[in-house]
Protein backbone atom coordinates (compact mmCIF):
# COMPACT_ATOMS: atom_id res chain seq x y z
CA UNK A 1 -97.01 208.48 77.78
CA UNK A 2 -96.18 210.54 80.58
CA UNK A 3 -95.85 213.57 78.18
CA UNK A 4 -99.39 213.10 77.00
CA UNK A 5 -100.73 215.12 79.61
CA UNK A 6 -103.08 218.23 79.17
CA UNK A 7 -99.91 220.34 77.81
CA UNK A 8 -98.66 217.85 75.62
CA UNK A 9 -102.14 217.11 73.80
CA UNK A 10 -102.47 221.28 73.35
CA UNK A 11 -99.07 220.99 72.39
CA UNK A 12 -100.05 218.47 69.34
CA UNK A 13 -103.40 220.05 68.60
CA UNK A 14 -101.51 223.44 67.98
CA UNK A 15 -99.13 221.81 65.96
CA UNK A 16 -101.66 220.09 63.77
CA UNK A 17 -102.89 223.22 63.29
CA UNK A 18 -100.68 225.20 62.04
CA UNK A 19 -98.79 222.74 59.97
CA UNK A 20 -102.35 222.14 58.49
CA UNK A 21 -102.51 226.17 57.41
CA UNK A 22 -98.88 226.35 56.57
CA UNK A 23 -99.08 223.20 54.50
CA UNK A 24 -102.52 225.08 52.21
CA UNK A 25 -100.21 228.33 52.17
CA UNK A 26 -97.40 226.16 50.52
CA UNK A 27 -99.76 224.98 48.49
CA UNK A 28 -100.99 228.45 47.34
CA UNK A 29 -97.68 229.52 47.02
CA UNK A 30 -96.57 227.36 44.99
CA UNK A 31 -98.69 228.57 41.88
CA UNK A 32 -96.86 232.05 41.91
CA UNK A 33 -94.61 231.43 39.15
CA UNK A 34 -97.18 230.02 36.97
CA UNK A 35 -99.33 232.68 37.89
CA UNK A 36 -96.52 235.59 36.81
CA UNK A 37 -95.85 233.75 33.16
CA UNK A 38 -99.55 233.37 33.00
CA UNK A 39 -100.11 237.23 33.86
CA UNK A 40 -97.14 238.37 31.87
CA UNK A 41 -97.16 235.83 29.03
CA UNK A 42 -101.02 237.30 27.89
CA UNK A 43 -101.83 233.61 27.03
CA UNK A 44 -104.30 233.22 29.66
CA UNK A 45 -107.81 232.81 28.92
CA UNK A 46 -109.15 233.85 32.47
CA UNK A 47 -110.82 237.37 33.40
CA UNK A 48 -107.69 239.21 34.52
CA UNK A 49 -109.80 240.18 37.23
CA UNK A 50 -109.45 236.32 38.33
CA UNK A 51 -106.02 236.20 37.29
CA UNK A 52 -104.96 239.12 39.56
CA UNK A 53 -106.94 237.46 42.31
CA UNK A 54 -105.22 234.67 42.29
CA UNK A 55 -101.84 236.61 42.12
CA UNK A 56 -102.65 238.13 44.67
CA UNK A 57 -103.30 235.47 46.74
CA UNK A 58 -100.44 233.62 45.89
CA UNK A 59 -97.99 236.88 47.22
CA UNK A 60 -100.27 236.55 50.71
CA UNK A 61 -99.20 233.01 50.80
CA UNK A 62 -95.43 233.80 50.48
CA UNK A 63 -95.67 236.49 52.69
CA UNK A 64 -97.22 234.12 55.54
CA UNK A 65 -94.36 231.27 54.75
CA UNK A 66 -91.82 233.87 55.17
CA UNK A 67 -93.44 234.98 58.62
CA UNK A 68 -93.15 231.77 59.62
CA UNK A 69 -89.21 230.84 58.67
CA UNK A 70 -88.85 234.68 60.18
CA UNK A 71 -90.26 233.44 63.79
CA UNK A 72 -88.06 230.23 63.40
CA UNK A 73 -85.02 232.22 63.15
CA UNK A 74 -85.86 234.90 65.56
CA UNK A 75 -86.47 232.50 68.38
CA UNK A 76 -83.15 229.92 67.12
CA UNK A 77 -81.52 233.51 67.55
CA UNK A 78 -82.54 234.00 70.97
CA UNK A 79 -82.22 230.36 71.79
CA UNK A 80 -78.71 230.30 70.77
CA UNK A 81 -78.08 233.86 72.55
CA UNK A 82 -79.61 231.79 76.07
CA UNK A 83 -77.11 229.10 75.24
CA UNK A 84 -73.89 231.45 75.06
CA UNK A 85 -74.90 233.33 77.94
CA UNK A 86 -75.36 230.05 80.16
CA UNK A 87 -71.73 228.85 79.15
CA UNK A 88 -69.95 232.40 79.67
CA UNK A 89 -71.71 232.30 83.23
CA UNK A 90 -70.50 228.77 84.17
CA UNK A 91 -68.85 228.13 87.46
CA UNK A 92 -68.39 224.51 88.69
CA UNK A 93 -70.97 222.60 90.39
CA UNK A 94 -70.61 221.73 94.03
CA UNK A 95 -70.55 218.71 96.00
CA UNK A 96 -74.11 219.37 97.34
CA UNK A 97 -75.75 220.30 93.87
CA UNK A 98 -73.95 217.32 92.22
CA UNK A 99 -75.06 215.09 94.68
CA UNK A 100 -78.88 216.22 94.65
CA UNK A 101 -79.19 216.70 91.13
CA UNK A 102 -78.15 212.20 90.73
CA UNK A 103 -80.78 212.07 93.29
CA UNK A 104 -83.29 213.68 91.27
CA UNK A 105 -82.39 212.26 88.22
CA UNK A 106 -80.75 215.07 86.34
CA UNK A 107 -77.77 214.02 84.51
CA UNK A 108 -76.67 217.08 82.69
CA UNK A 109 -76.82 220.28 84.98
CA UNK A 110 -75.21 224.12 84.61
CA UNK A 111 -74.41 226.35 87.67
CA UNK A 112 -74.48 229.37 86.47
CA UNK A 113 -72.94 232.92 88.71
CA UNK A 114 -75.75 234.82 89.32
CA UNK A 115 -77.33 235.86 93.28
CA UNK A 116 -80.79 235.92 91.33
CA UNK A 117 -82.25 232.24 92.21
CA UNK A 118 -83.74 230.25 89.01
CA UNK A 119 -83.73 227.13 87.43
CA UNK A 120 -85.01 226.38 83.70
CA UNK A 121 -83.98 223.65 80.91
CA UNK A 122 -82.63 224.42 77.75
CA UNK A 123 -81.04 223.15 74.89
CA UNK A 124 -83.38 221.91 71.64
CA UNK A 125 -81.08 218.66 70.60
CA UNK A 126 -79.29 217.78 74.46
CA UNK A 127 -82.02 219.21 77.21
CA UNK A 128 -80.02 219.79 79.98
CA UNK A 129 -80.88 221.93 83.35
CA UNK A 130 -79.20 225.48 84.18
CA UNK A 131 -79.49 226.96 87.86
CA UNK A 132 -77.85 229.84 89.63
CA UNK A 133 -75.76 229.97 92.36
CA UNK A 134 -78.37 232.29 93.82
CA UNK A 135 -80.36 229.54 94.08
CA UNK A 136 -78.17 227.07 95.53
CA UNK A 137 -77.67 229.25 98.19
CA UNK A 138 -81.53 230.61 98.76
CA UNK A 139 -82.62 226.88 99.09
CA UNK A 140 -82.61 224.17 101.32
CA UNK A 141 -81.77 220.43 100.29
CA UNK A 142 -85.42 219.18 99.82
CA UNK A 143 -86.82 222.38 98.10
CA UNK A 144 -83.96 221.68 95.20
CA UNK A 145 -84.17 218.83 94.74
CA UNK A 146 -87.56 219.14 94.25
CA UNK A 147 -86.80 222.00 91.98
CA UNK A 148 -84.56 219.67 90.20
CA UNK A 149 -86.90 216.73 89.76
CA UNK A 150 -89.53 219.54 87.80
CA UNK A 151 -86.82 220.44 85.82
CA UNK A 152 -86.15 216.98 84.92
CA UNK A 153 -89.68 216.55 84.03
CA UNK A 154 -89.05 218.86 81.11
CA UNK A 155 -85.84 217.35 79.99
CA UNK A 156 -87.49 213.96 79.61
CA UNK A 157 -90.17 215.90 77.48
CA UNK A 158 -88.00 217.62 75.03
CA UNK A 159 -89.79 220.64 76.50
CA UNK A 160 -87.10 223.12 75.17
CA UNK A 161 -88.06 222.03 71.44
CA UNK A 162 -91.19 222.38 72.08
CA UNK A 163 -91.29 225.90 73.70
CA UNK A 164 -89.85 227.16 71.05
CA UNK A 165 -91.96 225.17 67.95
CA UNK A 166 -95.05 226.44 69.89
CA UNK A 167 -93.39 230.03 69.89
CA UNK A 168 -92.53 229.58 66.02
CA UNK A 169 -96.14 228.25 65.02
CA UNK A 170 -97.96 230.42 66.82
CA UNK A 171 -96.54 233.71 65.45
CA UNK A 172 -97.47 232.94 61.78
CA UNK A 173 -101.13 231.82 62.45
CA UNK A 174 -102.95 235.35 62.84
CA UNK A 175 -105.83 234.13 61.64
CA UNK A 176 -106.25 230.82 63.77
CA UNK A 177 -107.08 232.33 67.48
CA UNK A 178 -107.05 228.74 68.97
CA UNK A 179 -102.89 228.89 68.55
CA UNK A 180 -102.37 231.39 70.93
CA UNK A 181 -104.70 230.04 73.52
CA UNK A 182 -103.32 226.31 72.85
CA UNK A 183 -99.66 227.39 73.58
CA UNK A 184 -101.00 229.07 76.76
CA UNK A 185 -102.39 225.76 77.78
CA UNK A 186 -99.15 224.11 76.85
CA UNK A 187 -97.19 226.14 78.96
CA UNK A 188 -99.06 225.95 82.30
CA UNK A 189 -100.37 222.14 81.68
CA UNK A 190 -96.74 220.89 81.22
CA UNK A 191 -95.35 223.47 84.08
CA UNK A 192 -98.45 221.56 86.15
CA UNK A 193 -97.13 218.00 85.28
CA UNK A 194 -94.03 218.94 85.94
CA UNK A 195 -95.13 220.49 89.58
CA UNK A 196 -96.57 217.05 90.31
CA UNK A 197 -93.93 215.13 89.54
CA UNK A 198 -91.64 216.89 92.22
CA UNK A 199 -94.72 216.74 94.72
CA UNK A 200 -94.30 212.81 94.05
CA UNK A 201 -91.04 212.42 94.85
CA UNK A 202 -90.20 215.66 97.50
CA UNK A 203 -93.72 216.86 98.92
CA UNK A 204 -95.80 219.89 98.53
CA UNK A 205 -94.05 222.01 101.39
CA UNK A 206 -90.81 221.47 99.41
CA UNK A 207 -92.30 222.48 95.95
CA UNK A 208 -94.13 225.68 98.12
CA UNK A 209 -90.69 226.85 99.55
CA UNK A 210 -88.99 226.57 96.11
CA UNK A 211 -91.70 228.94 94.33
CA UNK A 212 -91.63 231.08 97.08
CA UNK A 213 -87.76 231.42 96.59
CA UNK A 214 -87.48 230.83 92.95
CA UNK A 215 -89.33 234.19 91.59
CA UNK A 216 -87.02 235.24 88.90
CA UNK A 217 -86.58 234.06 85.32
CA UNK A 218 -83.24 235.32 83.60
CA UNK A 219 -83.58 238.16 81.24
CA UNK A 220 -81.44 236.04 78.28
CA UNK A 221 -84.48 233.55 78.92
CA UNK A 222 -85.57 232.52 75.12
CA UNK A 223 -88.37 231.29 73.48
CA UNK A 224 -86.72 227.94 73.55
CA UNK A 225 -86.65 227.23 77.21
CA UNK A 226 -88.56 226.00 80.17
CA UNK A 227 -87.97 228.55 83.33
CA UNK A 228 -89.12 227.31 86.90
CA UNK A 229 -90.46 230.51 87.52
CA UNK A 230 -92.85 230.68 83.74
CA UNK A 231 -94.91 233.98 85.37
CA UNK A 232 -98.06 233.16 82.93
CA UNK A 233 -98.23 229.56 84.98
CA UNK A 234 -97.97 230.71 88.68
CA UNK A 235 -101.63 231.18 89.50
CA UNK A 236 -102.57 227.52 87.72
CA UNK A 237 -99.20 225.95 89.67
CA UNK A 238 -100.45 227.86 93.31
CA UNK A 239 -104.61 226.26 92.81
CA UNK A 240 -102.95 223.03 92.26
CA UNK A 241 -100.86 223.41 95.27
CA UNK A 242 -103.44 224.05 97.47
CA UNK A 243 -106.09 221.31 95.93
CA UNK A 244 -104.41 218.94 94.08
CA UNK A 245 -106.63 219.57 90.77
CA UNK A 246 -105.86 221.26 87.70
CA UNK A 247 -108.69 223.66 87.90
CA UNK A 248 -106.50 226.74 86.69
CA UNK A 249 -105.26 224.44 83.74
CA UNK A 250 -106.65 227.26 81.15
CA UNK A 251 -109.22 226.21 78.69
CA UNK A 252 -109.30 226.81 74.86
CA UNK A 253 -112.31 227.83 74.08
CA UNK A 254 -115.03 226.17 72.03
CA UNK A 255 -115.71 230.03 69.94
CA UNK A 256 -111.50 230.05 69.19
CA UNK A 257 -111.50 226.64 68.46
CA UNK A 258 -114.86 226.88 65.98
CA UNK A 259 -113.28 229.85 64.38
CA UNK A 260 -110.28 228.46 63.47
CA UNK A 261 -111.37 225.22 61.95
CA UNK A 262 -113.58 227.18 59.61
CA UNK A 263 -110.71 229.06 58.61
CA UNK A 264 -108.78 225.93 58.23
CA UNK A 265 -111.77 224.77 56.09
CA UNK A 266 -112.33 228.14 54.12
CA UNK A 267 -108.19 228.33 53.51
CA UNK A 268 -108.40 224.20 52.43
CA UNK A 269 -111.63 224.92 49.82
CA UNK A 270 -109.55 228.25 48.62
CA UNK A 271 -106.35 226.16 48.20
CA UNK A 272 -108.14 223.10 46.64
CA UNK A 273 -110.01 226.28 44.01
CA UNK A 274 -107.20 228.42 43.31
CA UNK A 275 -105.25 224.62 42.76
CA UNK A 276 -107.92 223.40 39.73
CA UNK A 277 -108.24 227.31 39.09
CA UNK A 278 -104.45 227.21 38.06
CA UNK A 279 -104.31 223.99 36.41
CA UNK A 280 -107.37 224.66 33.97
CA UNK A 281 -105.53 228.02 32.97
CA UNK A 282 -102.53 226.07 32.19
CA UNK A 283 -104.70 223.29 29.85
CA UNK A 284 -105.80 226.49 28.12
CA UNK A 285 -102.67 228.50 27.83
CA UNK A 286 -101.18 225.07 26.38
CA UNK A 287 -103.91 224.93 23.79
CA UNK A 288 -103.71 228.50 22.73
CA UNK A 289 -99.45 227.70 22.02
CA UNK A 290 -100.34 224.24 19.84
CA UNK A 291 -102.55 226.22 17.71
């Protein structure tokens, strides 16, 4: 349960949704066809006012799907671009890292050449954690491995999956303005848990000197990774330093979240209309070719 957390819940409420829109847009979508022949064929019986409404409709649909399979490929692009980037800049690990990295828990780790310090986890199917040797080098024993056990909080979450489902949702839901501000809340909320968990095991002065230190992310970095230094989490991860709360743990939004569950409600009546819309047209075109 220990991915439950503030993030995690955002995480699930933005994926519910947007798989609740994209599943009334498939819906939609699916009556194109039928609506064509019926527009073509001349055997409806509806105004072709309604019938071109409908068509209509049905194109938006498709055009939203595709938007969607569009952002899944863009960021499996960039994801995959991360991962070839990471494994042309290996170099092998040393004693010390090895050694720190079992202590924290982290059983799959990347040292990567670079003097700019980072850390993030990547990979969608085998999470595993990438550093640079600029990091290695910038921090002391404590402030990695407490940069290691945060990282390891997002390996054990599968947050690399779902960085980048958040990214892919989001893009294709316009119209729903609690997605945006859900993945926002995702982001720092599971940055936050992960923060705590190396305060647990290393201390706050350790987690303090590795932000201090670790202030770049990598250009390559992709939609479908978890980077210590996330820049839209650092104010959030700082209040909780200093107080121990969550009070910069961004909040949705009760107008964002109103608005888009009455567009989830107007796109569900439209679906369910244009659905029996479709159907009766068919009954009629069928009756029309038996005569």
């Amino acid at each position: 349960m220990r991915c439950l957390d503030a993030g995690g819940r955002a995480f699930w409420q933005l994926v519910a949704l947007a798989v609740t829109a994209l599943s009334a847009f498939a819906l939609i979508a699916d009556f194109l066809p039928t609506a064509l022949t019926l527009w073509f064929g001349g055997t409806a019986a509806a105004p072709p006012e309604a019938l071109l409404a409908v068509t209509v409709l049905t194109c938006v649909a498709w055009a939203v799907l595709a938007t969607a399979v569009r952002a899944l490929r863009r960021t499996s692009r960039a994801t995959r671009r991360l991962h070839r980037d990471l494994r042309a800049g290996s170099v092998d690990a040393p004693a010390l890292l090895t050694e720190v990295a079992a202590e924290a828990g982290v059983r799959r780790i990347r040292l990567v050449a670079d003097p700019r310090p980072w850390a993030l986890t990547y990979g969608v199917r085998r999470p595993r954690v990438a550093v640079s040797t600029g990091l290695v080098e910038a921090l002391t024993r404590e402030e990695l491995a407490a940069v290691l056990a945060h990282e390891q909080s997002h390996v054990e979450c599968r947050d690399p999956l779902r960085v980048l489902l958040s990214t892919a949702l989001t893009l294709p839901g316009f119209f729903l303005p609690a997605l945006p501000a859900l993945r926002h809340r995702f982001v720092v909320g599971r940055e936050l848990a992960a923060d705590r968990r190396a305060i647990a095991g290393y201390g706050r002065r350790a987690l303090a000197g590795a932000l201090l230190k670790a202030v770049e992310v990598p250009h390559a970095c992709a939609a479908g990774a978890a980077a210590m230094a996330e820049p839209s989490a650092l104010d959030a991860r700082l209040i909780q330093l200093e107080s121990g709360t969550q009070e910069g743990l961004p909040a949705v939004g009760g107008p964002r979240l109103a608005l888009s569950l009455l567009a989830l409600v107007v796109l569900g009546v439209t679906a369910a209309a244009t659905s029996g819309f479709m159907h009766e047209m068919c009954a009629q075109a069928l009756a029309i070719f038996h005569r």
